[in-house]
Protein backbone atom coordinates (compact mmCIF):
# COMPACT_ATOMS: atom_id res chain seq x y z
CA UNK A 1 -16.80 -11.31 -12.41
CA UNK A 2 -16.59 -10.83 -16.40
CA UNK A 3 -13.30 -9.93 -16.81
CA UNK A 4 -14.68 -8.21 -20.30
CA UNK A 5 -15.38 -4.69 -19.70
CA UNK A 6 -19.02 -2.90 -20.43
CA UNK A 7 -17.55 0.08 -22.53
CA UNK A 8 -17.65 -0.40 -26.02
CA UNK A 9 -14.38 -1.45 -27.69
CA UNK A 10 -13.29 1.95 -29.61
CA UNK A 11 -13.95 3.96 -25.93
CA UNK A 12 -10.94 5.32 -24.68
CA UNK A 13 -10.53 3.76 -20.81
CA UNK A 14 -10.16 6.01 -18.36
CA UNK A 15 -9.79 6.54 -15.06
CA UNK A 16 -12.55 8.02 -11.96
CA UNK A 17 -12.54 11.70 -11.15
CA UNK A 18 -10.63 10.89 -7.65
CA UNK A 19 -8.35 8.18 -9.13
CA UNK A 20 -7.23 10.48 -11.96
CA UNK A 21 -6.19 13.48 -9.71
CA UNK A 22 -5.12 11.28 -6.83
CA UNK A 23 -1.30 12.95 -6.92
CA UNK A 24 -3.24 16.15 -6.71
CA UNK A 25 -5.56 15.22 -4.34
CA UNK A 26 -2.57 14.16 -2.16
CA UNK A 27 -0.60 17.56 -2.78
CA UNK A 28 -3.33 19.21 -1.46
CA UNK A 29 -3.72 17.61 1.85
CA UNK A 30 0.05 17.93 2.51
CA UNK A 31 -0.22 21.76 2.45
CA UNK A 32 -3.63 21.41 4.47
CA UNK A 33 -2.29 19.10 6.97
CA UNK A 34 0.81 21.91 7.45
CA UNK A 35 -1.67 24.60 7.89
CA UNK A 36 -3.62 22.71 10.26
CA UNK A 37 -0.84 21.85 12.37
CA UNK A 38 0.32 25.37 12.59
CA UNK A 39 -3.31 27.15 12.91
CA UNK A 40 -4.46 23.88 15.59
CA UNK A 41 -1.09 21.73 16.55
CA UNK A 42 -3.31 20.03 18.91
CA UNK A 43 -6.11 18.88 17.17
CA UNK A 44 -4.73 15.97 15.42
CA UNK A 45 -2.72 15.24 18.65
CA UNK A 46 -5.85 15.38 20.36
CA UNK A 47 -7.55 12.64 17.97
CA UNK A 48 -4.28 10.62 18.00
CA UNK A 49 -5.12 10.64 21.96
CA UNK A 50 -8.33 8.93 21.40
CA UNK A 51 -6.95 5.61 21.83
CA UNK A 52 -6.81 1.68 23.36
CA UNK A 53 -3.69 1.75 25.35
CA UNK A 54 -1.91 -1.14 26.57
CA UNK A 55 0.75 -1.16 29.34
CA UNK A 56 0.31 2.63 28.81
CA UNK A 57 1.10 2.79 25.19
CA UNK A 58 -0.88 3.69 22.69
CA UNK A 59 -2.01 0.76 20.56
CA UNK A 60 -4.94 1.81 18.00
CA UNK A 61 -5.97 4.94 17.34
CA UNK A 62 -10.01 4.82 17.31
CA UNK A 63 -10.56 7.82 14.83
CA UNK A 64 -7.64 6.63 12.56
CA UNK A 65 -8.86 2.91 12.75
CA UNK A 66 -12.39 4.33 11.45
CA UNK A 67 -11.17 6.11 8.55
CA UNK A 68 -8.40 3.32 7.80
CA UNK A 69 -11.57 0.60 8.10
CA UNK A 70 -13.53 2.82 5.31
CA UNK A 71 -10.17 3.51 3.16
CA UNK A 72 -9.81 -0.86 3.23
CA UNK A 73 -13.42 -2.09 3.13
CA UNK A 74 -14.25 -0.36 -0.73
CA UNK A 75 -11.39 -1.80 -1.88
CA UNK A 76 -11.95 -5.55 -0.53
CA UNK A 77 -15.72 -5.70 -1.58
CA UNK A 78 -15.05 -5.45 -5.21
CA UNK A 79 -12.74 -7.88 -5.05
CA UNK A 80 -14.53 -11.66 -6.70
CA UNK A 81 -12.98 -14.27 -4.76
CA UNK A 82 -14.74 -16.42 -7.59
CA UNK A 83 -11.83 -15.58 -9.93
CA UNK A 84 -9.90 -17.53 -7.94
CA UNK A 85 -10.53 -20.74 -9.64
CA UNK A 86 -9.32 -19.31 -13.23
CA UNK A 87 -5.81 -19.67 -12.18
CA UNK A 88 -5.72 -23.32 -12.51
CA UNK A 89 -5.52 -22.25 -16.42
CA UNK A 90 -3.53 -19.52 -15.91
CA UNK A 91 -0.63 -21.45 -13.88
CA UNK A 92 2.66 -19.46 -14.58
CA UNK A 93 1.51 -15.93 -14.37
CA UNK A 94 0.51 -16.60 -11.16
CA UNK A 95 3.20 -18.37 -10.11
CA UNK A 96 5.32 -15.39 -11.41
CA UNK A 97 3.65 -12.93 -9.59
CA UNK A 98 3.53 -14.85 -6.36
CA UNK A 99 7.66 -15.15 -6.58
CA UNK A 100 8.09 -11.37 -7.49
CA UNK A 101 5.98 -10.21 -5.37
CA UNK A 102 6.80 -12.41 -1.80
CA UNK A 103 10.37 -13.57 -2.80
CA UNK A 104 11.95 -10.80 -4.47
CA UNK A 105 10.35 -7.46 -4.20
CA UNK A 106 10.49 -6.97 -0.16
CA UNK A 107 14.09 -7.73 -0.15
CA UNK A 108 15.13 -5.11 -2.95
CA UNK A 109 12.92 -2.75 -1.07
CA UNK A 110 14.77 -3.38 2.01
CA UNK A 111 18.56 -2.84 0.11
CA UNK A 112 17.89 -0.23 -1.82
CA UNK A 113 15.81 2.10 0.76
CA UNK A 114 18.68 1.12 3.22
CA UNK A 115 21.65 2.05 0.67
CA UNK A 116 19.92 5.18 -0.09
CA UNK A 117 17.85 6.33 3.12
CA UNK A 118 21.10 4.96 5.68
CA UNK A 119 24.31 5.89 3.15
CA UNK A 120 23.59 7.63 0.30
CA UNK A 121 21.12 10.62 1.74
CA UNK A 122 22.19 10.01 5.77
CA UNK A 123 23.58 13.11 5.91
CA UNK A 124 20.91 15.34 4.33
CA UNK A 125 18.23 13.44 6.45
CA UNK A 126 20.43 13.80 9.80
CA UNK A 127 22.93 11.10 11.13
CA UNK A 128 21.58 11.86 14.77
CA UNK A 129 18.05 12.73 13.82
CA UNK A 130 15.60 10.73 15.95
CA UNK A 131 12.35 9.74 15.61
CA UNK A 132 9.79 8.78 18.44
CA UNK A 133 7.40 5.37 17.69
CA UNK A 134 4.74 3.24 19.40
CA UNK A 135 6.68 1.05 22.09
CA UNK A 136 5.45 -1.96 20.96
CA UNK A 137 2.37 -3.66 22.05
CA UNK A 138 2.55 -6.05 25.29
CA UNK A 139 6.01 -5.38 25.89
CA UNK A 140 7.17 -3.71 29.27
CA UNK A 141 10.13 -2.05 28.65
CA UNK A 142 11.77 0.02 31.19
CA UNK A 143 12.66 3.75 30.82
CA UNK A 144 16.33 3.98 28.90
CA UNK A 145 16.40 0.30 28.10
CA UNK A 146 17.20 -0.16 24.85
CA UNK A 147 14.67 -2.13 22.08
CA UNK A 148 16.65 -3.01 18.76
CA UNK A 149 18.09 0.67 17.75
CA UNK A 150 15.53 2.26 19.48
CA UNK A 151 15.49 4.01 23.44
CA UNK A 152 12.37 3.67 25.88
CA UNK A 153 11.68 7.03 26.99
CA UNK A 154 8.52 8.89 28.07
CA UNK A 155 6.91 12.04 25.49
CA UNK A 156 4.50 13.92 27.17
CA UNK A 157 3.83 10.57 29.81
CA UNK A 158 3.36 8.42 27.30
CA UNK A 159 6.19 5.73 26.78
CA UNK A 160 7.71 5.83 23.07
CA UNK A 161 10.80 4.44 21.71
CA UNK A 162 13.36 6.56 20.21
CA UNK A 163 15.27 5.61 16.84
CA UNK A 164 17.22 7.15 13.98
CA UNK A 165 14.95 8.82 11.88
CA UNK A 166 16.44 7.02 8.83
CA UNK A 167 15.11 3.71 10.08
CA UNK A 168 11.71 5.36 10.76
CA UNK A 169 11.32 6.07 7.10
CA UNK A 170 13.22 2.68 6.55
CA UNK A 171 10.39 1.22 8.31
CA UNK A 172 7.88 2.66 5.90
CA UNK A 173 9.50 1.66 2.64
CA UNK A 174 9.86 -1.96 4.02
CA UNK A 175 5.62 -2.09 5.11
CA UNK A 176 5.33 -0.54 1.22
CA UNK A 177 7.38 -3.20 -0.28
CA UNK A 178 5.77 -6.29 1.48
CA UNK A 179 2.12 -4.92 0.08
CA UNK A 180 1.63 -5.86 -3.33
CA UNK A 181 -1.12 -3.90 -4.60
CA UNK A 182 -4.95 -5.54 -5.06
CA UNK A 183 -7.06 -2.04 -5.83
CA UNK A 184 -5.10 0.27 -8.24
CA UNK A 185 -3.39 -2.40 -9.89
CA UNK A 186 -7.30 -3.18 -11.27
CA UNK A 187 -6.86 0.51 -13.03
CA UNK A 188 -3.48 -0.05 -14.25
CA UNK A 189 -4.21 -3.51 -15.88
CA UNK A 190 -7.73 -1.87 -17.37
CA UNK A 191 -5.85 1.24 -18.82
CA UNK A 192 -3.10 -0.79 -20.31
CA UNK A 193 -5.35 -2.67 -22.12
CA UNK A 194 -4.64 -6.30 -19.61
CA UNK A 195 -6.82 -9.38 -19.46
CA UNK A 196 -9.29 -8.22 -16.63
CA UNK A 197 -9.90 -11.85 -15.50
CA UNK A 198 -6.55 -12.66 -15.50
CA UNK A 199 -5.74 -9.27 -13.40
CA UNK A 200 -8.44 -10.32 -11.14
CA UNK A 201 -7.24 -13.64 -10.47
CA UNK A 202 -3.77 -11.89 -9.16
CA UNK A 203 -5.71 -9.54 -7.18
CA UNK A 204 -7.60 -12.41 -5.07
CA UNK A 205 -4.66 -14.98 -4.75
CA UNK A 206 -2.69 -12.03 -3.32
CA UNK A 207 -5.15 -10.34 -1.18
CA UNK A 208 -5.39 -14.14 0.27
CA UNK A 209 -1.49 -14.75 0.37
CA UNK A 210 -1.09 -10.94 2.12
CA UNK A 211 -3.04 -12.35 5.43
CA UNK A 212 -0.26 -15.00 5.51
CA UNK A 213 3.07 -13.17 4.46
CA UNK A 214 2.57 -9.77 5.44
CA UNK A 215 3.34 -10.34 9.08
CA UNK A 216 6.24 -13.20 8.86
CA UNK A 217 7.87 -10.77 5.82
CA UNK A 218 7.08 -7.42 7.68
CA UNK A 219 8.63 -9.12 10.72
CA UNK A 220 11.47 -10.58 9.41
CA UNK A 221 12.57 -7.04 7.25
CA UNK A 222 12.31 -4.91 10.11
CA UNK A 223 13.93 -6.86 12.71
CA UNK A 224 16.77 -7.19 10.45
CA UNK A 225 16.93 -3.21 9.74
CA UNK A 226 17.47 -3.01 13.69
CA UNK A 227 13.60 -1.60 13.90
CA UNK A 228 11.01 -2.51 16.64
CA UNK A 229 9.09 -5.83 15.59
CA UNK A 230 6.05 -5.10 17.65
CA UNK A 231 4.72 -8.89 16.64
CA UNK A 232 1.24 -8.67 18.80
CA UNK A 233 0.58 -5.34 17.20
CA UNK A 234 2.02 -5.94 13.39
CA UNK A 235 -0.65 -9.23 13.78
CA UNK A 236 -3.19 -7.35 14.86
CA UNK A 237 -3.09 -5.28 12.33
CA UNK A 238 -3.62 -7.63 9.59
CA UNK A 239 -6.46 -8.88 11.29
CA UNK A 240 -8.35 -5.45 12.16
CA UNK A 241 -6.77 -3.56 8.42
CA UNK A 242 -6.59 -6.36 6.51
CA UNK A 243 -8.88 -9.92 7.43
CA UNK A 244 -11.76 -8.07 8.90
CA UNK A 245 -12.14 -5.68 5.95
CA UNK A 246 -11.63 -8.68 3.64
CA UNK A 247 -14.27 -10.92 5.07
CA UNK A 248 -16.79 -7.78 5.60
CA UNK A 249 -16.12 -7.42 2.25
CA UNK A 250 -16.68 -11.11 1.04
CA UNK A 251 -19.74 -11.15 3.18
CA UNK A 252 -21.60 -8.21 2.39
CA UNK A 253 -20.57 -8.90 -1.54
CA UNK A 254 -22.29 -12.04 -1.18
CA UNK A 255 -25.56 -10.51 0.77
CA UNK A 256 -25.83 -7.67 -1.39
CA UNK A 257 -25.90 -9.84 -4.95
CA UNK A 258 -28.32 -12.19 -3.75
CA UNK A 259 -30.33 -9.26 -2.26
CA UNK A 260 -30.47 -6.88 -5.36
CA UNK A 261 -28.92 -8.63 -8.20
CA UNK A 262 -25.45 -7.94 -9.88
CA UNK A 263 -26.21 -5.22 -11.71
CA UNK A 264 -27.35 -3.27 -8.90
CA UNK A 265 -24.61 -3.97 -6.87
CA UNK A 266 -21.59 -3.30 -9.94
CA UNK A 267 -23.72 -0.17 -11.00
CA UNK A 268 -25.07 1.68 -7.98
CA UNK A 269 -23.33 0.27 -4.91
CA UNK A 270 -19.79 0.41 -6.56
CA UNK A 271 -20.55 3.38 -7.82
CA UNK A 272 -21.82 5.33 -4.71
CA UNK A 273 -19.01 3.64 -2.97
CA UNK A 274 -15.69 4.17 -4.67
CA UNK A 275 -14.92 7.42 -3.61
CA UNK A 276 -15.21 6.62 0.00
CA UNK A 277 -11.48 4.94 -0.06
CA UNK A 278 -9.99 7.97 -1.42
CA UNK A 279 -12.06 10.25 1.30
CA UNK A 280 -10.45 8.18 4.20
CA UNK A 281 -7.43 7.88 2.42
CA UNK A 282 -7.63 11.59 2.45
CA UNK A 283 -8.75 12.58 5.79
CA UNK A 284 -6.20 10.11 7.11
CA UNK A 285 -2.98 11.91 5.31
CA UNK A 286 -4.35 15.49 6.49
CA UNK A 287 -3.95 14.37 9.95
CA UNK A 288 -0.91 12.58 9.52
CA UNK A 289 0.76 16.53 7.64
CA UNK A 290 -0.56 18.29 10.69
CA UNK A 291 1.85 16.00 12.26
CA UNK A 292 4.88 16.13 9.89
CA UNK A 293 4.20 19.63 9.13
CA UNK A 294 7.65 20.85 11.36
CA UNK A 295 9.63 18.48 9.96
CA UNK A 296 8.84 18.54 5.95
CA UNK A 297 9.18 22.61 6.64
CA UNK A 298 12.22 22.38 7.98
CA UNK A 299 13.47 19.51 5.61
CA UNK A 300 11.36 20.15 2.29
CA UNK A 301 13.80 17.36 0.54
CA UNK A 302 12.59 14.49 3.22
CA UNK A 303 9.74 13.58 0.75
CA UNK A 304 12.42 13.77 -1.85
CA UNK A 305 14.73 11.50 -0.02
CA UNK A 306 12.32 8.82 0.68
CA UNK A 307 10.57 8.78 -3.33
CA UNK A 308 13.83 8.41 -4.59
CA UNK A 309 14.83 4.82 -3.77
CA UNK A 310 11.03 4.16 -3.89
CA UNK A 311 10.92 5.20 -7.77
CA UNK A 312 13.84 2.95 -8.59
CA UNK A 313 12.18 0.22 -6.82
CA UNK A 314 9.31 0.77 -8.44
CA UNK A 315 10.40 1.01 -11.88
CA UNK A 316 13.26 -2.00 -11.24
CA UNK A 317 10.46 -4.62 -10.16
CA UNK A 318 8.40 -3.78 -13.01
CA UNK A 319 11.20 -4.32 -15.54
CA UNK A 320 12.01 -7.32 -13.76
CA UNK A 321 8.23 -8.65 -14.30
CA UNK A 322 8.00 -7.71 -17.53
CA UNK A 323 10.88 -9.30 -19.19
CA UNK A 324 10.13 -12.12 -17.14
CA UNK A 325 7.15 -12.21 -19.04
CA UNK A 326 8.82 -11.85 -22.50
CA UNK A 327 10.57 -14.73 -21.72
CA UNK A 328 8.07 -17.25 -20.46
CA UNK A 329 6.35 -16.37 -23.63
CA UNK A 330 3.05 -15.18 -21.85
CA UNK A 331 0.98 -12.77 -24.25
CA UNK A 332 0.83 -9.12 -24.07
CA UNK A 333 -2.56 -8.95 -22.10
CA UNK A 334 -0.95 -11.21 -19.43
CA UNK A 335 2.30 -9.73 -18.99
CA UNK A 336 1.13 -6.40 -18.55
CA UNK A 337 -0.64 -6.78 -15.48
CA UNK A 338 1.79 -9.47 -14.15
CA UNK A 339 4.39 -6.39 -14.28
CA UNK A 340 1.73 -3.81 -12.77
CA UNK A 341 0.76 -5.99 -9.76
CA UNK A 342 4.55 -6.28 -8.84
CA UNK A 343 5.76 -2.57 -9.46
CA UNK A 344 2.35 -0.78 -7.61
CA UNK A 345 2.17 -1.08 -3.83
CA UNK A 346 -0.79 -1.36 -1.82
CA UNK A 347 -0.09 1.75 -0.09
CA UNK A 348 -3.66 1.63 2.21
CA UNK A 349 -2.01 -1.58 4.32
CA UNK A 350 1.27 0.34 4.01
CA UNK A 351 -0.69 3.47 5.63
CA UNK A 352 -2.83 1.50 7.70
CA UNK A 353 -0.24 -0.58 9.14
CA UNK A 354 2.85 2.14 9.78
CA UNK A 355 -0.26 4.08 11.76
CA UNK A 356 -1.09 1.51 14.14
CA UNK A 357 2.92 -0.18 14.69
CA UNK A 358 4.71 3.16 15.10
CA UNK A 359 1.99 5.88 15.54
CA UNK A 360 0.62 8.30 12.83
CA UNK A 361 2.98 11.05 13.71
CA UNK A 362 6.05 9.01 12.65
CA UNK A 363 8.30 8.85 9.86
CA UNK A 364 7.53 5.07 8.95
CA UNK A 365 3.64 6.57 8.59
CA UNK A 366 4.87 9.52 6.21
CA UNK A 367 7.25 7.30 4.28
CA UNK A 368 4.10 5.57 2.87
CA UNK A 369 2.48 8.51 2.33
CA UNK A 370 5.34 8.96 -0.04
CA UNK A 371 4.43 6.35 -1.75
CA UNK A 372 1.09 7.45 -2.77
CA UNK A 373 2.54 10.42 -3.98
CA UNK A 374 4.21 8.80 -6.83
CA UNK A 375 2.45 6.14 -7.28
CA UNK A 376 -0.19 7.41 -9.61
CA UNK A 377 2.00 9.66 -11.66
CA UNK A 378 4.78 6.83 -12.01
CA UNK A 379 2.28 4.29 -12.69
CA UNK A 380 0.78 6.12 -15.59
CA UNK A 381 4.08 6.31 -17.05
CA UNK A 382 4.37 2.55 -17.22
CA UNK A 383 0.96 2.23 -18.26
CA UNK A 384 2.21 4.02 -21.17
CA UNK A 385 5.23 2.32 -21.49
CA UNK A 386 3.29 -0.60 -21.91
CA UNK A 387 1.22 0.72 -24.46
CA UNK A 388 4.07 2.07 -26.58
CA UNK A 389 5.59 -2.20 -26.57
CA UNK A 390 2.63 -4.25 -27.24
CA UNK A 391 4.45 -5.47 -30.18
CA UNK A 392 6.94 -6.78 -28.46
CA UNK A 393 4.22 -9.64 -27.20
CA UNK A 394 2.06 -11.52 -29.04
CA UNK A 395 -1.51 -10.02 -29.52
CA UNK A 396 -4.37 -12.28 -27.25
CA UNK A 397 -5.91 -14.65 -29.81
CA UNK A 398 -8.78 -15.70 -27.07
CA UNK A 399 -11.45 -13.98 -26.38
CA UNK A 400 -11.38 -11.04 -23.80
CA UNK A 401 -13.29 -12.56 -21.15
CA UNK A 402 -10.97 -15.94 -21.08
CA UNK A 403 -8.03 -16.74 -19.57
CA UNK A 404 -5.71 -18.51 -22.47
CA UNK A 405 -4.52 -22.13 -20.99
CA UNK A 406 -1.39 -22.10 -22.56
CA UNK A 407 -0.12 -19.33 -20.90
């Protein structure tokens, strides 16, 4: 893929209709998932139902795994896997990336959602609130044994695990933080004026390194934080939300080119197909509201308590990747997406996988939802942040569609 853009130079970039509302978009299924739950508390329940159970728990959802299949695949298909090869001259950005993004970023996650979520706000969100999760997949654990800080007990005949609610929404900061992101962070590098290739390269040696890390990182993170580690299930995951998508992706990419040409595919198939990730994305959060709509009424600061220490992370990570930048000397068009890719989180494996490990009606799966609550809004901002300090980098000399070597 070019990494030059088709819009003439002087055009103002912008983002899609969906993209551009998306905080909106999200506001609005909150208060329709609430209403649903109150007017029809057992619809969503009723789809949750639908289900593959194993050892009588619930492992995937089949409706959920449908719309969290067509919120993944749109994002994985225009990803070029072809970029790939540019990073040989584009070494150290990479290499950056990679460390912020697998060595440094899920650990601050995990510190400061724990300071904040366990300390700081324990007693607004409840000391000896509880929250009931998947029991984890292929395990057989007996009614009032106990699993990490969690209790085996039956809801409604079904066998769930009950934990603090703090470490719920622990849970769901800690699946944000190990997911760098590989689909918005294409908007944020575009609209802050990034090298496209170079963001592009990121997005593919990530969305490669995520099949790999997730699950030992994701493991690792919540076993510490006391959580279930539901191994069979976490890897299962990243094979049915994140490898299948990808190679579907890669596959039909490949068909589709040969079949009808480039053009065809960037302008009509793209086209007709972008919105479909924000419809599931959509669909998926209504459902998981009906769920949460009890709790965020009677606690309308939870989603307050849990965007909090994601902000800071968000905003900390980014500084960190940006003067990091600065002082490896990359250029301005590099080290603005090196510091996007890092701050933004890839909040549809964050959704998809807090769904399928601890159920949709949990706190992990609305702690991510969090997360795409601020993300566009706080994203912007650093877009514009960027913007504001170009001239604290200096300016691209090569052309748009290269990758410099000496950075």
């Amino acid at each position: 893929m070019s990494s030059q853009t088709n819009c003439p130079a002087d055009e103002p970039k912008q983002m899609g209709f969906f993209e551009r509302y998306l905080t909106i978009w999200v506001a609005l299924c909150i208060i329709i998932g609430i209403l649903l739950g109150k007017i029809a508390p057992g619809f969503a329940k009723s789809l949750d139902a639908m289900a593959i159970h194993v050892n009588g728990a619930p492992v995937i959802s089949i409706p959920i795994a449908i719309c969290l299949f067509f919120m993944m695949y749109p994002i994985m298909v225009k990803i070029d896997f072809g970029e790939v090869v540019r990073a040989g001259r584009s070494v150290r950005p990479v290499l950056l990336t990679l460390f912020i993004n697998w060595a440094i970023k899920p650990f601050t996650m995990y510190v400061i959602a724990s300071f904040f979520l366990g300390t700081l706000f324990l007693g607004f969100i409840g000391a000896d609130a509880v929250d009931y999760v998947k029991a984890p997949l292929g395990s057989d654990i007996e009614i009032g044994a106990t699993y990490g800080a969690g209790e085996a007990v039956l809801v409604d005949g079904v066998k769930m695990l009950k934990v603090p609610l703090w470490r719920s929404y622990l849970a769901g900061c800690i699946l944000l933080g190990i997911a760098p992101c590989t689909a918005m962070v294409l908007v944020w590098g575009y609209l802050s004026k990034g090298n496209d290739g170079h963001t592009l390269v990121m997005v593919a040696i990530n969305s490669l390194t995520m099949l790999v890390l997730y699950g030992v990182l994701g493991g690792f993170l919540l076993g510490v934080g006391q959580l279930p580690v539901p191994w069979q299930a976490l890897l299962l995951s990243i094979v049915v939300y994140v490898a299948l998508p990808l190679v579907a992706g890669y596959l039909s990419r490949r068909w589709l080119i040969a079949a009808k040409g480039e053009v065809w595919f960037r302008e009509k198939f793209l086209h007709v197909l972008t919105p479909v990730t924000i419809a599931a994305l959509l669909v998926t959060l209504v459902l998981l509201f009906s769920f949460k709509g009890e709790t965020i009424v009677a606690n309308p600061l939870t989603i307050l308590w849990i965007a909090i220490p994601l902000t800071i992370q968000t905003i900390a990570i980014f500084a960190l990747g940006y003067a990091a930048s600065k002082a490896f000397g990359f250029t301005y068009e590099t080290a603005a997406p090196t510091a996007m890719i890092g701050a933004s989180n890839h909040f549809e494996v964050a959704i998809a996988t807090a769904t399928m490990l601890y159920g949709l009606s949990s706190g992990a799966a609305l702690a991510t939802v969090v997360g795409v609550l601020i993300e566009v809004p706080l994203m912007l901002m650093l877009v514009k942040f960027c913007l504001r300090t170009q001239h604290w980098f200096v300016s691209e000399s090569h052309s748009a569609s290269e990758i410099p070597a000496e950075t």
